[in-house]
N, C-alpha and C. Protein backbone atom coordinates (compact mmCIF):
# COMPACT_ATOMS: atom_id res chain seq x y z
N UNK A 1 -50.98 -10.03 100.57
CA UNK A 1 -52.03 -10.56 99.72
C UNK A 1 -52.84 -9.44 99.07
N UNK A 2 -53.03 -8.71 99.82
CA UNK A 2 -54.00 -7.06 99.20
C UNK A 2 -53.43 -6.57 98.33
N UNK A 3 -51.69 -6.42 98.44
CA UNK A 3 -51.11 -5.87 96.71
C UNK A 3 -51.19 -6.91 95.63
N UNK A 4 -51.41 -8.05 95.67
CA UNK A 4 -51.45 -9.03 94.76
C UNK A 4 -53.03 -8.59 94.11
N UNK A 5 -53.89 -8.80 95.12
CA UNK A 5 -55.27 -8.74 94.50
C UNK A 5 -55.48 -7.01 93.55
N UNK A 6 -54.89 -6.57 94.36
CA UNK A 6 -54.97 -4.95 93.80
C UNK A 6 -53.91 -4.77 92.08
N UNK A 7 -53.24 -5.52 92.42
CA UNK A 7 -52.09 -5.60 91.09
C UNK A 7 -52.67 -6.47 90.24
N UNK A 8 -53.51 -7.34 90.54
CA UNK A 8 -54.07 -8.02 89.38
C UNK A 8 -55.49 -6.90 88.79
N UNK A 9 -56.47 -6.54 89.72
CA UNK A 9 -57.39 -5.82 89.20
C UNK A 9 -56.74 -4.75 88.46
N UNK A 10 -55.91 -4.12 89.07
CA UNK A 10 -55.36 -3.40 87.93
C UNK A 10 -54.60 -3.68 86.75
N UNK A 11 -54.01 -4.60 86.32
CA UNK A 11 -53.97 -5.09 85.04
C UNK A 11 -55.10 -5.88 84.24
N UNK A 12 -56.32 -6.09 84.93
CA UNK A 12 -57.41 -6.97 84.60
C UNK A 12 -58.17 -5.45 83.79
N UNK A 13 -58.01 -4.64 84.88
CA UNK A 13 -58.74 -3.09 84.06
C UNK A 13 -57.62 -2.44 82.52
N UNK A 14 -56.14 -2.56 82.94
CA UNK A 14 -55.76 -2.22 81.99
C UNK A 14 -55.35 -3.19 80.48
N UNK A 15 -55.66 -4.54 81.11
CA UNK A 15 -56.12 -5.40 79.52
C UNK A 15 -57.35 -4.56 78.96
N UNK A 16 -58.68 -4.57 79.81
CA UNK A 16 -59.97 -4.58 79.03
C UNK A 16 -59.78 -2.84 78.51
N UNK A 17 -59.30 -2.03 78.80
CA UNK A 17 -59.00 -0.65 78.70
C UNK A 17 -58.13 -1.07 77.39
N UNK A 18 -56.88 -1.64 77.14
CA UNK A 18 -56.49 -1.64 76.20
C UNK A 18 -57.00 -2.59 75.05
N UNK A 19 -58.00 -3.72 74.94
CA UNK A 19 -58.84 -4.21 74.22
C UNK A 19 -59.60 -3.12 73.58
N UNK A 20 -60.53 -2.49 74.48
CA UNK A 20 -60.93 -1.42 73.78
C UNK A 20 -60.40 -0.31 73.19
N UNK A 21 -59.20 0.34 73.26
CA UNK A 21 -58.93 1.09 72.70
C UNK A 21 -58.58 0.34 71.21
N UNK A 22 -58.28 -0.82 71.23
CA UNK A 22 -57.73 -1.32 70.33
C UNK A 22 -58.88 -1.73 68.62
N UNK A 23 -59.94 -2.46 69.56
CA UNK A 23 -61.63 -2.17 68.70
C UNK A 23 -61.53 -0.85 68.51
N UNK A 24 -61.75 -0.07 69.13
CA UNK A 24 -62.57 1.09 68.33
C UNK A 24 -61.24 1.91 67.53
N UNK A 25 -59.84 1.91 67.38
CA UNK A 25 -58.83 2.15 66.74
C UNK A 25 -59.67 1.43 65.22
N UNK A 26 -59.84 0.14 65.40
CA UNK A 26 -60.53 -0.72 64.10
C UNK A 26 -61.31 -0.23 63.40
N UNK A 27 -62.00 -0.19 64.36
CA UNK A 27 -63.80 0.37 64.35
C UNK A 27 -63.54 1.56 63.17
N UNK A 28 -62.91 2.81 63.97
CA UNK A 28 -62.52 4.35 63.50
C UNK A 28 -61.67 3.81 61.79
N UNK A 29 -60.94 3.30 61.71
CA UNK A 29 -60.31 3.04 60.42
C UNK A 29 -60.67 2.13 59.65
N UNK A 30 -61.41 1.12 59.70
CA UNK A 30 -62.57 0.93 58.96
C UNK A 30 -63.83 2.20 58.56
N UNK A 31 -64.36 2.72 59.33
CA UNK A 31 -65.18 3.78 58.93
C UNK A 31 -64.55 4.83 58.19
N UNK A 32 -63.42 5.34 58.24
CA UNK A 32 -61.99 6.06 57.45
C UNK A 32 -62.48 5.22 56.23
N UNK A 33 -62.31 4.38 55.96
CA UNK A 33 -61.95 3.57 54.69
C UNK A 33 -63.14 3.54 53.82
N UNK A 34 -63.91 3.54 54.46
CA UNK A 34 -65.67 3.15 53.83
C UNK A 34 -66.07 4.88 53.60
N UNK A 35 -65.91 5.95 54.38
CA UNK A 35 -66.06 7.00 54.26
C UNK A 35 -65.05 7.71 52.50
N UNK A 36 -63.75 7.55 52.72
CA UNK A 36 -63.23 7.46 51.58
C UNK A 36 -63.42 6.81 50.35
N UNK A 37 -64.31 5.36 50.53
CA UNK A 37 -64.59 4.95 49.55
C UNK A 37 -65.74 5.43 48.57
N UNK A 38 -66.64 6.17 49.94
CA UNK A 38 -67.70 6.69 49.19
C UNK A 38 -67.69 8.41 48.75
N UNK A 39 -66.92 8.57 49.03
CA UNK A 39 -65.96 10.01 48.76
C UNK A 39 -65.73 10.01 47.24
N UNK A 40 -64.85 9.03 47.03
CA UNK A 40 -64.07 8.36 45.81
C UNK A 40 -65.31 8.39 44.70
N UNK A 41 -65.92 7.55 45.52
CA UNK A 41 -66.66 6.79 44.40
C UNK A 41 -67.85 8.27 43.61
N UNK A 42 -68.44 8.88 44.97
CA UNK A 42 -69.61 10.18 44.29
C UNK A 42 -68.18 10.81 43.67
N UNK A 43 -67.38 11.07 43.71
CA UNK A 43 -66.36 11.95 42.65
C UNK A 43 -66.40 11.00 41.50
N UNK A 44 -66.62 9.71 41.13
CA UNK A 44 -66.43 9.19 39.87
C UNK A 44 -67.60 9.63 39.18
N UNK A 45 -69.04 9.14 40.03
CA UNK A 45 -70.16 9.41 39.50
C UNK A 45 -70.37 10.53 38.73
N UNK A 46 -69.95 11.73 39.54
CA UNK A 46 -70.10 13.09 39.13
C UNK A 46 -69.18 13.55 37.92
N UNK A 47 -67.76 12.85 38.19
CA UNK A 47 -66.86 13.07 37.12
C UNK A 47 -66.22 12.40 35.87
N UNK A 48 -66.86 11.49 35.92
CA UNK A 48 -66.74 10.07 34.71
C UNK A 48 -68.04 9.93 34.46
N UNK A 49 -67.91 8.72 33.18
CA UNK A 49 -69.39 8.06 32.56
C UNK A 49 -68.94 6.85 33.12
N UNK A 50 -68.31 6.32 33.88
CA UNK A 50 -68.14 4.85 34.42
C UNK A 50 -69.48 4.11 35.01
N UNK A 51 -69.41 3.06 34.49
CA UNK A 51 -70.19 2.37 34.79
C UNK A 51 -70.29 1.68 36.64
N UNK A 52 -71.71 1.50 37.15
CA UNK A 52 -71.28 1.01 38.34
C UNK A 52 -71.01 0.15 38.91
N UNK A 53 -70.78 -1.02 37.87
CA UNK A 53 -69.83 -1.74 38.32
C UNK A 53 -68.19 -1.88 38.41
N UNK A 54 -68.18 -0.90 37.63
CA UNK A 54 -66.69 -0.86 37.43
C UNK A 54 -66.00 0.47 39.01
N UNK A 55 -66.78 1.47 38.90
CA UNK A 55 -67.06 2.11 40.07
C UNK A 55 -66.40 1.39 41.11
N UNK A 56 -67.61 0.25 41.60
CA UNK A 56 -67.97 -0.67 42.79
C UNK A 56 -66.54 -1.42 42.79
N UNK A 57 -65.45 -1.72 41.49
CA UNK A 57 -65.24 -2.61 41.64
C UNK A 57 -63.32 -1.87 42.22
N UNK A 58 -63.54 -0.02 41.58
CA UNK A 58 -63.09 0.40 41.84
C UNK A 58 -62.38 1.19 43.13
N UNK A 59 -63.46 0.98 43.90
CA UNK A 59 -63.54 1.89 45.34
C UNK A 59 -63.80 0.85 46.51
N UNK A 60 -63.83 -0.98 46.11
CA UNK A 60 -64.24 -1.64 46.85
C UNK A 60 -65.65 -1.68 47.65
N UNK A 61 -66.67 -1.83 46.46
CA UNK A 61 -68.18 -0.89 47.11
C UNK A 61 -68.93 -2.19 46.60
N UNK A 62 -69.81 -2.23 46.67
CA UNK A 62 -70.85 -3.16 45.86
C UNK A 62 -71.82 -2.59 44.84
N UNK A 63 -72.11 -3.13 43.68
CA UNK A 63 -73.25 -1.99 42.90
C UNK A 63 -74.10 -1.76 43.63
N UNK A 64 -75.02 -2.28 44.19
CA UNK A 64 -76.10 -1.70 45.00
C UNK A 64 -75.97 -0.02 45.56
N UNK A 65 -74.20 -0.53 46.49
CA UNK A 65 -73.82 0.55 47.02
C UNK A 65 -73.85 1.67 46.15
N UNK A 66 -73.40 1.37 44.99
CA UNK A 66 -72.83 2.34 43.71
C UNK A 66 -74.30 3.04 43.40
N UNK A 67 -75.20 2.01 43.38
CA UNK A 67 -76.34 2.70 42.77
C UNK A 67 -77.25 3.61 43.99
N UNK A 68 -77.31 3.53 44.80
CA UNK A 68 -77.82 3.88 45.58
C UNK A 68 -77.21 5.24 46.11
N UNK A 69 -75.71 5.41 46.10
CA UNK A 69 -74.99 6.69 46.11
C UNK A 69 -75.27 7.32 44.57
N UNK A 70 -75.27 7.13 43.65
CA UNK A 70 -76.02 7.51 42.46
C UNK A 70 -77.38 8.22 42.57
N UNK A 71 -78.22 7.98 43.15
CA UNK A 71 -79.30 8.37 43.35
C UNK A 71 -79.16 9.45 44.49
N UNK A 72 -78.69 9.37 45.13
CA UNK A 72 -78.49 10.64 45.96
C UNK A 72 -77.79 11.58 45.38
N UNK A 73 -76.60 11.34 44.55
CA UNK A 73 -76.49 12.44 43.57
C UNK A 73 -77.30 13.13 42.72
N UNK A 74 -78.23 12.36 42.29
CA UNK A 74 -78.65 12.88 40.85
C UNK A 74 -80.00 13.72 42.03
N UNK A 75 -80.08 13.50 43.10
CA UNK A 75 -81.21 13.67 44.12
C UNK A 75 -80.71 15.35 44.64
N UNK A 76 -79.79 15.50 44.32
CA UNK A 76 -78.80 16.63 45.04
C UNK A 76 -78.55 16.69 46.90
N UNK A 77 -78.45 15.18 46.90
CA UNK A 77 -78.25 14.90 48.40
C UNK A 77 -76.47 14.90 48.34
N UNK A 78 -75.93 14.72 47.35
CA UNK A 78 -74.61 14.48 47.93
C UNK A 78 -73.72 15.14 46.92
């Protein structure tokens, strides 16, 4: 009975161990994606006259987003 209980806690630890690796795999490549987008996007700002919606609509951003990374450019934050 003790290897049963012991063989289950240990797959009970290595589900929740592999749940999590599996979120924050997400987590990490979502933030990849949003990091690149705003990468993308201050290179348009800086290197085009595009407008920010077209930007936003370009890099998957929202204008807000667009404008607000705009302002940190022109701010010499970014």
């Amino acid at each position: 009975m003790k290897y049963k209980e012991s063989w289950k806690e240990y797959n009970d630890f290595r589900n929740v161990m592999d749940f999590a690796k599996t979120k924050a795999e997400e987590k990490g490549l979502e933030k990849g994606k949003m990091e690149q987008a705003q990468y993308t996007a201050v290179y348009l700002i800086k290197n085009t006259a595009m407008p920010n919606n077209e930007i936003g609509v370009a890099v998957n951003l929202s204008e807000e987003q667009i404008v607000e990374l705009r302002q940190q450019v022109l701010q010499g934050l970014l």
